[in-house]
PDB file of N, CA and C in Angstrom:
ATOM      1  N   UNK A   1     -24.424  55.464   4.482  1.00  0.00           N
ATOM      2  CA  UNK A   1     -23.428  54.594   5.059  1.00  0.00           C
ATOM      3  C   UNK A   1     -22.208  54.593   4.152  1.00  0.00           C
ATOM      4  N   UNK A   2     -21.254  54.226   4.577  1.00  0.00           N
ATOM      5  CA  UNK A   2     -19.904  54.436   3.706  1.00  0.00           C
ATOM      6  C   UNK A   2     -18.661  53.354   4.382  1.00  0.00           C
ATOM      7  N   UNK A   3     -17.967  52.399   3.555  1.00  0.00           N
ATOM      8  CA  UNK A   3     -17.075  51.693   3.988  1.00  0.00           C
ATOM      9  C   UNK A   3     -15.496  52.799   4.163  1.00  0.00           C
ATOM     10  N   UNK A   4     -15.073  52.258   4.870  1.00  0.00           N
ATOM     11  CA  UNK A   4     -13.774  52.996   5.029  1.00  0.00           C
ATOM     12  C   UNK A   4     -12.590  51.446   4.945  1.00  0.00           C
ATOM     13  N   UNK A   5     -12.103  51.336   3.852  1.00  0.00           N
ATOM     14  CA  UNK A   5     -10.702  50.453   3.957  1.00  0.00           C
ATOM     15  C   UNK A   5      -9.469  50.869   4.279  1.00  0.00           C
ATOM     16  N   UNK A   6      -9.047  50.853   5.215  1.00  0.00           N
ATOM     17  CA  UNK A   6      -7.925  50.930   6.013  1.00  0.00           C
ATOM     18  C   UNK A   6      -7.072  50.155   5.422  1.00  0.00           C
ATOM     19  N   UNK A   7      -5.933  50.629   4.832  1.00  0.00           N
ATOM     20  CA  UNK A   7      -4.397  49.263   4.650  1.00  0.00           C
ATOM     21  C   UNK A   7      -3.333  50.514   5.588  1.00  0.00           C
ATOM     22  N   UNK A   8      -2.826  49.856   5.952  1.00  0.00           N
ATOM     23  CA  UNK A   8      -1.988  49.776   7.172  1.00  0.00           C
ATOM     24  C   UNK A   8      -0.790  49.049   7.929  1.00  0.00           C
ATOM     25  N   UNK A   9       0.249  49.394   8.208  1.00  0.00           N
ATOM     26  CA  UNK A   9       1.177  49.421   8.801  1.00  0.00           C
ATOM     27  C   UNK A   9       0.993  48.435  10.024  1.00  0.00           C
ATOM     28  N   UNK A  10       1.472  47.510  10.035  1.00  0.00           N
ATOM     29  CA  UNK A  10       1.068  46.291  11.056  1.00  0.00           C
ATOM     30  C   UNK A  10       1.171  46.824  12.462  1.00  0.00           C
ATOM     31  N   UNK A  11       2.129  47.290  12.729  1.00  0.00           N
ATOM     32  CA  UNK A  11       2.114  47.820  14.266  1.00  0.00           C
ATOM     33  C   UNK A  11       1.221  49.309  14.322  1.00  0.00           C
ATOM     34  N   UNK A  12       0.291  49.434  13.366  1.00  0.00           N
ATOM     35  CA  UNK A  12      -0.390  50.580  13.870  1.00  0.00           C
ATOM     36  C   UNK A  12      -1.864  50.055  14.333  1.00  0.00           C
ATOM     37  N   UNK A  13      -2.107  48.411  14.666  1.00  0.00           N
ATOM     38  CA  UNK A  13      -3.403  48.138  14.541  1.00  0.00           C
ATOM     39  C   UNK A  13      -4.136  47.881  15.790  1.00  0.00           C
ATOM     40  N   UNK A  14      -3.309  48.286  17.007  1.00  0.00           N
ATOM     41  CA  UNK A  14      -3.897  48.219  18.211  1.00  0.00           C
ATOM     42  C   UNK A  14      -4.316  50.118  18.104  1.00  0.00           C
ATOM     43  N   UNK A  15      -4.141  50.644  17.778  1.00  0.00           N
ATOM     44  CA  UNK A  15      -4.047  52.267  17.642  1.00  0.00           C
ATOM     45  C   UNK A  15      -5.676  52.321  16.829  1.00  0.00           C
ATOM     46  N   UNK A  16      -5.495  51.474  15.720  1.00  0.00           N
ATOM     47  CA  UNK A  16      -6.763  51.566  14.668  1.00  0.00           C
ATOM     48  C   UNK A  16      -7.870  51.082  15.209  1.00  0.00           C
ATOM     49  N   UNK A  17      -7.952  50.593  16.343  1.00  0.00           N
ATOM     50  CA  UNK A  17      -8.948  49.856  16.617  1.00  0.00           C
ATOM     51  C   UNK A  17      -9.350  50.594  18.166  1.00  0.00           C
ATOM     52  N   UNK A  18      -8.323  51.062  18.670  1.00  0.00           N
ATOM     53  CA  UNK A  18      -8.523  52.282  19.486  1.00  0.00           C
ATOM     54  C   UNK A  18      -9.549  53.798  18.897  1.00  0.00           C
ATOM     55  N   UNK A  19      -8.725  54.266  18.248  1.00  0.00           N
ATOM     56  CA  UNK A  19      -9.749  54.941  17.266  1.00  0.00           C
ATOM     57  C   UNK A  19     -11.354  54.263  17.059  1.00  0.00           C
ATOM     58  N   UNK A  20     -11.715  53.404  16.358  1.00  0.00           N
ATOM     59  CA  UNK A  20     -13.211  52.899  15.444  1.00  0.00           C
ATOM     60  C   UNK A  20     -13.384  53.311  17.586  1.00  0.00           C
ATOM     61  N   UNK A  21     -13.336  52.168  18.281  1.00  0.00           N
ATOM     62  CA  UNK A  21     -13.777  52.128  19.673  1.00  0.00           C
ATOM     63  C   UNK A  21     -13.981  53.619  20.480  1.00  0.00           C
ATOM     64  N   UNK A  22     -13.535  54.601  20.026  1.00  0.00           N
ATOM     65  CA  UNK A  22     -13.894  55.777  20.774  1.00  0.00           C
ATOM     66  C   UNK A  22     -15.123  56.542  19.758  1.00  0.00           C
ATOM     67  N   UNK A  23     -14.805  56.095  18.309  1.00  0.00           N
ATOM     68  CA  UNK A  23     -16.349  55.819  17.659  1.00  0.00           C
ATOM     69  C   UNK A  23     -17.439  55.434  17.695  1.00  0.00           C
ATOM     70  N   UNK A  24     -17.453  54.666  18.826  1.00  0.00           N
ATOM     71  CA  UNK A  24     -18.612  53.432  18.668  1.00  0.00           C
ATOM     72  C   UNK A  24     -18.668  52.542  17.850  1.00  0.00           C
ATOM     73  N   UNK A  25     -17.134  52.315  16.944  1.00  0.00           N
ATOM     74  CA  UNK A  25     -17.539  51.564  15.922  1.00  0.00           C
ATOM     75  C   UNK A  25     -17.283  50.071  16.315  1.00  0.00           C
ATOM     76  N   UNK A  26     -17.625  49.143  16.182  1.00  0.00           N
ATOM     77  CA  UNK A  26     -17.340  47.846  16.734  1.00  0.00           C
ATOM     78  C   UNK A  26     -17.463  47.026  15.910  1.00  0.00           C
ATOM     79  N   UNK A  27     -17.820  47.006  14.508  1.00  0.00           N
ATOM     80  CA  UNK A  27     -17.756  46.017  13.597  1.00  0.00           C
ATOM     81  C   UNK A  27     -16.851  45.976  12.764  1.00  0.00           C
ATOM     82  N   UNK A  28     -15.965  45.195  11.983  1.00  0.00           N
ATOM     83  CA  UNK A  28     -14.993  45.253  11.064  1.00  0.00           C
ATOM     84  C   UNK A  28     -14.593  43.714  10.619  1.00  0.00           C
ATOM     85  N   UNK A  29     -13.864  44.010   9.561  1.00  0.00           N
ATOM     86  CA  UNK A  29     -13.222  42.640   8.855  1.00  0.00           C
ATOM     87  C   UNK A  29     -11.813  43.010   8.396  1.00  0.00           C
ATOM     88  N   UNK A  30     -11.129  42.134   9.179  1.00  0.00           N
ATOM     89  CA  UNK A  30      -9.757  42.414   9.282  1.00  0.00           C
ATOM     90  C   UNK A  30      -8.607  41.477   8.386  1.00  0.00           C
ATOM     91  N   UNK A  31      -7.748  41.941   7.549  1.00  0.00           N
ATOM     92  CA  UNK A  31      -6.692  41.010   7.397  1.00  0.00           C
ATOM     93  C   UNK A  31      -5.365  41.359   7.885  1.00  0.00           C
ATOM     94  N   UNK A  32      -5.128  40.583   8.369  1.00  0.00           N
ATOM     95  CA  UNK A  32      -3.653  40.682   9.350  1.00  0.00           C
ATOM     96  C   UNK A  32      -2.192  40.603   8.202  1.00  0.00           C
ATOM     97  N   UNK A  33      -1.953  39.979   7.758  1.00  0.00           N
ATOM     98  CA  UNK A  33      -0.866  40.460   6.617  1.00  0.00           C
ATOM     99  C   UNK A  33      -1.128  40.542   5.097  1.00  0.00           C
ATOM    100  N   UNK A  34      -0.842  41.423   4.316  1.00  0.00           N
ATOM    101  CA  UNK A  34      -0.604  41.941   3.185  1.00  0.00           C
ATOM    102  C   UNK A  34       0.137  42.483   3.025  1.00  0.00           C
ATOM    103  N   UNK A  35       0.643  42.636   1.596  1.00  0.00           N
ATOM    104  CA  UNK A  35       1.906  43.099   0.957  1.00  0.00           C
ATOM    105  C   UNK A  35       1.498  43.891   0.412  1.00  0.00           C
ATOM    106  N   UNK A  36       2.428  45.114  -0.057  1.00  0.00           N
ATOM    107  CA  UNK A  36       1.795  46.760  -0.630  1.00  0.00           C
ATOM    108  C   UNK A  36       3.559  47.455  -0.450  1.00  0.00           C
ATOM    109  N   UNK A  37       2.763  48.311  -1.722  1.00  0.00           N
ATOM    110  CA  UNK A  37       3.966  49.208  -1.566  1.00  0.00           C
ATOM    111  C   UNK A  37       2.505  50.527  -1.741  1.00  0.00           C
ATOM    112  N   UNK A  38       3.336  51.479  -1.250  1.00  0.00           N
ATOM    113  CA  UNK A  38       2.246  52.860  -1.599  1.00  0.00           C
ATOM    114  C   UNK A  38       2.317  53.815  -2.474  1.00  0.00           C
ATOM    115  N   UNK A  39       1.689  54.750  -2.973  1.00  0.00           N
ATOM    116  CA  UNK A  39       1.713  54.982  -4.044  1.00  0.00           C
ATOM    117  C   UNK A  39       2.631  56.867  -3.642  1.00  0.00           C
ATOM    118  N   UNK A  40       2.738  56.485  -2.882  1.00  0.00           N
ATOM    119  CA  UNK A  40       3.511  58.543  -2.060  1.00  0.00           C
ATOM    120  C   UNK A  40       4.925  57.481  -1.824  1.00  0.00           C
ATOM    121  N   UNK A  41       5.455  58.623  -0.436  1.00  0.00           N
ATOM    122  CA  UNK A  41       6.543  58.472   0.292  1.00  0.00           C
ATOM    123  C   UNK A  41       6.572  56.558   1.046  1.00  0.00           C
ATOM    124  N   UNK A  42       7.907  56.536   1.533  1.00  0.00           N
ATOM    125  CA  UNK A  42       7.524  55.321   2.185  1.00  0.00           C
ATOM    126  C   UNK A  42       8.268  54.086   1.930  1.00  0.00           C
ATOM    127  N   UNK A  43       8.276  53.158   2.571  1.00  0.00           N
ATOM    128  CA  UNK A  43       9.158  52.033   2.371  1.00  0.00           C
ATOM    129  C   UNK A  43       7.643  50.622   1.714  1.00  0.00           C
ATOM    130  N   UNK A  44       8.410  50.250   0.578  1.00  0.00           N
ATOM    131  CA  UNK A  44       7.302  48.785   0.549  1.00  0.00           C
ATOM    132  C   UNK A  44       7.409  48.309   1.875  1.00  0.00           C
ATOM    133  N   UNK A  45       6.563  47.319   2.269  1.00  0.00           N
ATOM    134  CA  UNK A  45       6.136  46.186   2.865  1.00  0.00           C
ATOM    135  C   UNK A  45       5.878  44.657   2.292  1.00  0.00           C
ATOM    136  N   UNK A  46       6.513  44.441   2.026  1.00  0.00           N
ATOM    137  CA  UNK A  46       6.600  43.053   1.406  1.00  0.00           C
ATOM    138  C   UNK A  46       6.889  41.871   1.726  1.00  0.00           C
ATOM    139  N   UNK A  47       7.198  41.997   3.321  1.00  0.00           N
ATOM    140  CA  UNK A  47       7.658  40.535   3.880  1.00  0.00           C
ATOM    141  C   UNK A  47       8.582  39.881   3.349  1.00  0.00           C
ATOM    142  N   UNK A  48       9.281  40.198   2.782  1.00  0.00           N
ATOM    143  CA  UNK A  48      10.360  39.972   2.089  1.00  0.00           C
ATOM    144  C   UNK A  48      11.903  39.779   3.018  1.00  0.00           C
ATOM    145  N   UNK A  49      13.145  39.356   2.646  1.00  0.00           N
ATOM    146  CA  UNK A  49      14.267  39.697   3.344  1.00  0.00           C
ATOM    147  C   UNK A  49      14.599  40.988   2.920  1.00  0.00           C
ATOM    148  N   UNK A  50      14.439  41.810   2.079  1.00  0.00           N
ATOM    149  CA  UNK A  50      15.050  43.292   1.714  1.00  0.00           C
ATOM    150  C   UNK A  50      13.653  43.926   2.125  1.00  0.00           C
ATOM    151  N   UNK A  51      12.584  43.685   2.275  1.00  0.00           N
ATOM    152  CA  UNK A  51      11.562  44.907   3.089  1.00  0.00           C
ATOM    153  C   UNK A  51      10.705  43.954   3.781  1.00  0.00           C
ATOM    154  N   UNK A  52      10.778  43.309   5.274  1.00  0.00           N
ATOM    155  CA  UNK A  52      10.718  42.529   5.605  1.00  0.00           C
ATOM    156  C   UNK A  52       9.308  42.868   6.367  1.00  0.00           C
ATOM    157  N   UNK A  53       8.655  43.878   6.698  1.00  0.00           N
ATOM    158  CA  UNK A  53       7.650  44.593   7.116  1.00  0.00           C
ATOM    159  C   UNK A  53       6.482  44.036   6.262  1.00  0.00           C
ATOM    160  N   UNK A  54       5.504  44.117   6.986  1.00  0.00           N
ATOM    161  CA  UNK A  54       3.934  43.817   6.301  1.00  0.00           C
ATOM    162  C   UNK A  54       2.779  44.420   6.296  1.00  0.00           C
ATOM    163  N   UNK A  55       1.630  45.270   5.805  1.00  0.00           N
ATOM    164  CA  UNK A  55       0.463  45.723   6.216  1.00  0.00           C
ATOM    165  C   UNK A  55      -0.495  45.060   7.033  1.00  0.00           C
ATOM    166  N   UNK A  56      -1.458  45.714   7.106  1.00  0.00           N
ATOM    167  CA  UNK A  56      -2.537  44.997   7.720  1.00  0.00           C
ATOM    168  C   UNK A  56      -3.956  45.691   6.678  1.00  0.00           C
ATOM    169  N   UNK A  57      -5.172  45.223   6.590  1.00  0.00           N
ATOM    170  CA  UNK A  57      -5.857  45.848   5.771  1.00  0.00           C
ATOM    171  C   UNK A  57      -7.522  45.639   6.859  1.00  0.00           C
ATOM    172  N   UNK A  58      -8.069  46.505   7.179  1.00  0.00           N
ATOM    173  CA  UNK A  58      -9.581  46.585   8.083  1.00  0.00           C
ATOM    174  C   UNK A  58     -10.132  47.384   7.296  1.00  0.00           C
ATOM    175  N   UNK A  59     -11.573  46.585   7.044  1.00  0.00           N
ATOM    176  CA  UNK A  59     -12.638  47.234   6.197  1.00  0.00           C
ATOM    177  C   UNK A  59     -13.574  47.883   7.333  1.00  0.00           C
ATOM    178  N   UNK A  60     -14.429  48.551   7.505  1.00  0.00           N
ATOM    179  CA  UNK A  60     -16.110  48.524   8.623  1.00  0.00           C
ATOM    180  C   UNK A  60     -16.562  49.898   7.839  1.00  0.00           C
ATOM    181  N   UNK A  61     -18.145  49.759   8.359  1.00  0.00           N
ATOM    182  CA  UNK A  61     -18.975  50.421   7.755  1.00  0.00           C
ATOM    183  C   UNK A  61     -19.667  51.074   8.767  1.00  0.00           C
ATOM    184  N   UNK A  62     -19.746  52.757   8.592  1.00  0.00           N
ATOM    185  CA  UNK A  62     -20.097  53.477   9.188  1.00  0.00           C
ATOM    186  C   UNK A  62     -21.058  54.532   8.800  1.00  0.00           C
ATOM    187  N   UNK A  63     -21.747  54.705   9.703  1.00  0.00           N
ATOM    188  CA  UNK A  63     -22.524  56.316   9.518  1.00  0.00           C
ATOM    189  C   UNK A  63     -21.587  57.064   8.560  1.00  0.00           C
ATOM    190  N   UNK A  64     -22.462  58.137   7.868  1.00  0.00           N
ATOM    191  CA  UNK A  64     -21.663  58.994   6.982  1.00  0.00           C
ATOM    192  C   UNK A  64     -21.222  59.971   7.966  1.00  0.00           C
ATOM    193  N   UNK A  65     -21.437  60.444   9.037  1.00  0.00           N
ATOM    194  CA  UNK A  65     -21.429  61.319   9.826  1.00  0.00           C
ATOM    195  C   UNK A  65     -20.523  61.153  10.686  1.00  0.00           C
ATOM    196  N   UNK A  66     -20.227  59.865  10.726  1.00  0.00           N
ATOM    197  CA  UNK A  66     -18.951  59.079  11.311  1.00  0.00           C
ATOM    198  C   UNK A  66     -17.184  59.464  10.656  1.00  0.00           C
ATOM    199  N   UNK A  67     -17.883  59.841   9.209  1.00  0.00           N
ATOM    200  CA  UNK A  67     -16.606  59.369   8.523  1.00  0.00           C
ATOM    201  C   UNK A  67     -15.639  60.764   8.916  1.00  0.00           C
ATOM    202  N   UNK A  68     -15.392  61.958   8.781  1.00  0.00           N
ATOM    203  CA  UNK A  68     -14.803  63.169   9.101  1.00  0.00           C
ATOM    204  C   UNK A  68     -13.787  63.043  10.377  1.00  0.00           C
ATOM    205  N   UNK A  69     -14.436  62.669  11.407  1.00  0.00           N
ATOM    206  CA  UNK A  69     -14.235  62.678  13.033  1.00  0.00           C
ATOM    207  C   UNK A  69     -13.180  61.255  12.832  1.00  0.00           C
ATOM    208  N   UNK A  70     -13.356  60.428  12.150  1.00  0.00           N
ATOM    209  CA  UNK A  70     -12.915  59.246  12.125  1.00  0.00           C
ATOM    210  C   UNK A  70     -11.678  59.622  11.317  1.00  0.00           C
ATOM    211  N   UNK A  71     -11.673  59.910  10.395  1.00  0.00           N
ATOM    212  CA  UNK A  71     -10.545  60.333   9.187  1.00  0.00           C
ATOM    213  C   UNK A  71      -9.882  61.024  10.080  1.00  0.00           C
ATOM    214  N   UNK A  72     -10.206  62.290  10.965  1.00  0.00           N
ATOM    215  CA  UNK A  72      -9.175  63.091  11.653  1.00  0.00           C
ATOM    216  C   UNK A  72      -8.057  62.632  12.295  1.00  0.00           C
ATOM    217  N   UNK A  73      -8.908  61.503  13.519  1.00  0.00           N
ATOM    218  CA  UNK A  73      -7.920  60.623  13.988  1.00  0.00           C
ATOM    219  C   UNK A  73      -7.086  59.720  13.446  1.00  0.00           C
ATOM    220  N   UNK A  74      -7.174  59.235  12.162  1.00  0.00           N
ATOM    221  CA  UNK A  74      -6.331  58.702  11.348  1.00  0.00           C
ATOM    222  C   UNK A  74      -4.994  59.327  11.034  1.00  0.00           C
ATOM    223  N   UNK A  75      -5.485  60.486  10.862  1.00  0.00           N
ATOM    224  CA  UNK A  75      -4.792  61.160  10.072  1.00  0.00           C
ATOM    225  C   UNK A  75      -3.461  61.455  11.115  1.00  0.00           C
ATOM    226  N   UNK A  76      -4.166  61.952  12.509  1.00  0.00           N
ATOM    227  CA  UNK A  76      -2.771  61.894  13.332  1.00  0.00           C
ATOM    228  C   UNK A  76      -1.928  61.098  13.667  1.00  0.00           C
ATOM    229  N   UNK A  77      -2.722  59.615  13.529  1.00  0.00           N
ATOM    230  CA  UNK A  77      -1.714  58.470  13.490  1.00  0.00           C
ATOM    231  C   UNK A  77      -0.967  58.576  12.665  1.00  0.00           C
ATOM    232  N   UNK A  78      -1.373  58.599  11.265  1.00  0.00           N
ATOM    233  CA  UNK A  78      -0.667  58.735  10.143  1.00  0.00           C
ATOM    234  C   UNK A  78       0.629  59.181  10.400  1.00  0.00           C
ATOM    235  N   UNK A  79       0.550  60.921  10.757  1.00  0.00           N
ATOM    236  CA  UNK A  79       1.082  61.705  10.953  1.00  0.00           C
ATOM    237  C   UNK A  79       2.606  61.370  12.205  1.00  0.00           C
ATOM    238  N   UNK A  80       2.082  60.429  12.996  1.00  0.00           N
ATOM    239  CA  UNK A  80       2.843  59.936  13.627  1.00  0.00           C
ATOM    240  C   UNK A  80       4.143  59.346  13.338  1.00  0.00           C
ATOM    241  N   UNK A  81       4.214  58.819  12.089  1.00  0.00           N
ATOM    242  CA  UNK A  81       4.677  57.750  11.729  1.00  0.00           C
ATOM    243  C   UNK A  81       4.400  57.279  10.354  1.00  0.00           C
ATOM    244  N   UNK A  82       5.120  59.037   9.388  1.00  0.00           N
ATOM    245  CA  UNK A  82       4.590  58.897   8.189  1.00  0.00           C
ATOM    246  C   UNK A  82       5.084  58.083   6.991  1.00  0.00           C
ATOM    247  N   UNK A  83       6.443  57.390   7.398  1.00  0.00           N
ATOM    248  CA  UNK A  83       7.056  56.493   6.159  1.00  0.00           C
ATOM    249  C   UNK A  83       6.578  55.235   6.186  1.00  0.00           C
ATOM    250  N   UNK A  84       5.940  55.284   7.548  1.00  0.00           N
ATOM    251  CA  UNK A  84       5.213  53.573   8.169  1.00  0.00           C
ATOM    252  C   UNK A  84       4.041  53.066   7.023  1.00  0.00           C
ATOM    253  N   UNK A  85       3.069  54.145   6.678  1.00  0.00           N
ATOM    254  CA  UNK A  85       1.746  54.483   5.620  1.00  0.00           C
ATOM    255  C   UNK A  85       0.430  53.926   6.641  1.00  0.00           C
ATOM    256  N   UNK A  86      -0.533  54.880   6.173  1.00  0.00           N
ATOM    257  CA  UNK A  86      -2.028  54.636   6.606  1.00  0.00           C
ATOM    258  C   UNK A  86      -2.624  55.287   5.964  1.00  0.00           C
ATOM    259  N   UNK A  87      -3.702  54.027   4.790  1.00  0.00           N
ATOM    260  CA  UNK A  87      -4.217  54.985   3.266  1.00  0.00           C
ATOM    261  C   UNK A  87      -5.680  54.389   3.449  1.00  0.00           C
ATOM    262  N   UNK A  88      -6.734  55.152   3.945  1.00  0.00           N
ATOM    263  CA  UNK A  88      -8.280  55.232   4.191  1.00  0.00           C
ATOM    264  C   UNK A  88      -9.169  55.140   2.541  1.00  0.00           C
ATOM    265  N   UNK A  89      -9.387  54.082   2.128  1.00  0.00           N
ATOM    266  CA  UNK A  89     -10.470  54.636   1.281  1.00  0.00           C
ATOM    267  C   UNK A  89     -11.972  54.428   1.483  1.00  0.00           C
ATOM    268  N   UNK A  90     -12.554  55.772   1.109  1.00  0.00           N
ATOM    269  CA  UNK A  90     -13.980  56.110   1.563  1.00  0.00           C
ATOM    270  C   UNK A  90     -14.693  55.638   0.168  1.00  0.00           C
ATOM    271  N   UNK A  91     -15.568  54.652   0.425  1.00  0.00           N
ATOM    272  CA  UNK A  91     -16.426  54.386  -0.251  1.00  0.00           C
ATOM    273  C   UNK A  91     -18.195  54.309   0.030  1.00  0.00           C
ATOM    274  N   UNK A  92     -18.815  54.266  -1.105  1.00  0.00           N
ATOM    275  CA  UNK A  92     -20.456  54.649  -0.595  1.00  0.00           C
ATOM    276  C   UNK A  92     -20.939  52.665  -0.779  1.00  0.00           C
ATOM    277  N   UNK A  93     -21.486  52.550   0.697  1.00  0.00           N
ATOM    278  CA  UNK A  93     -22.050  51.341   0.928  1.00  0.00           C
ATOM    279  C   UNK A  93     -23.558  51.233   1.245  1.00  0.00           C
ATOM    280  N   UNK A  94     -23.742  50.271   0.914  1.00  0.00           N
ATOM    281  CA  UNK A  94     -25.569  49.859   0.543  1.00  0.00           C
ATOM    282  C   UNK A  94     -25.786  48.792   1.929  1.00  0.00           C
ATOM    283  N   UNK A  95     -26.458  48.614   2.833  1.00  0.00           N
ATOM    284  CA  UNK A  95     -26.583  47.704   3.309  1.00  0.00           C
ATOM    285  C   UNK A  95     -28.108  46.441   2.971  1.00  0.00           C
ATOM    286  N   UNK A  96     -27.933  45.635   2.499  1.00  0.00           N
ATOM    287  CA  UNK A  96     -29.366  45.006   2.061  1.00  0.00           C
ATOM    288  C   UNK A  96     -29.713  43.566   2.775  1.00  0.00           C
ATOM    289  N   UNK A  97     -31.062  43.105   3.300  1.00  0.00           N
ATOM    290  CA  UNK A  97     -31.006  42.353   4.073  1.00  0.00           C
ATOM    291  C   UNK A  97     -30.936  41.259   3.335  1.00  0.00           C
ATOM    292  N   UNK A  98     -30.471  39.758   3.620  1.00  0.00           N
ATOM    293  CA  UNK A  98     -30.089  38.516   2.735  1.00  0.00           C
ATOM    294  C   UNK A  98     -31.327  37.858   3.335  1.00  0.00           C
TER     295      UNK A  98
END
């Protein structure tokens, strides 16, 4: 299993959730604004009056087998709308029962 954290470009999050859904993915934890600048190309997001824009940040946890097919489609969003930013990190997740 593997988490994928999504930070993201606020108007890309009806798109992101389009994507997980043609996944099957249906679980996630979402925050609707955050501030970020990125570490490439790109404008901060800071909600600010001089960069008045904001991220969004969605965590969910998927099959490892998930993650490739999933990243692809990211990536064309990305690609869409590359000064906007959409930065995936893949991490290895444990699930344990409480």
């Amino acid at each position: 299993m593997k988490a994928l954290f999504i930070a993201f470009y606020q108007a890309f999050y009806e798109e992101i959730l389009e994507i997980l859904n043609k996944h099957q993915i249906t679980g996630y934890t979402f925050w609707e604004e955050v501030r970020g600048s990125g570490s490439r190309d790109g404008e901060p997001h800071l909600g600010t009056h001089a960069w008045p824009a904001l991220n969004s940040v969605l965590i969910t946890f998927v099959p490892n087998e998930s993650v490739d097919p999933i990243m692809e489609d990211l990536k064309v969003l990305d690609e869409s709308a590359p000064k906007q930013g959409l930065r995936v990190f893949v991490l290895n997740a444990e699930e344990r029962t409480v």
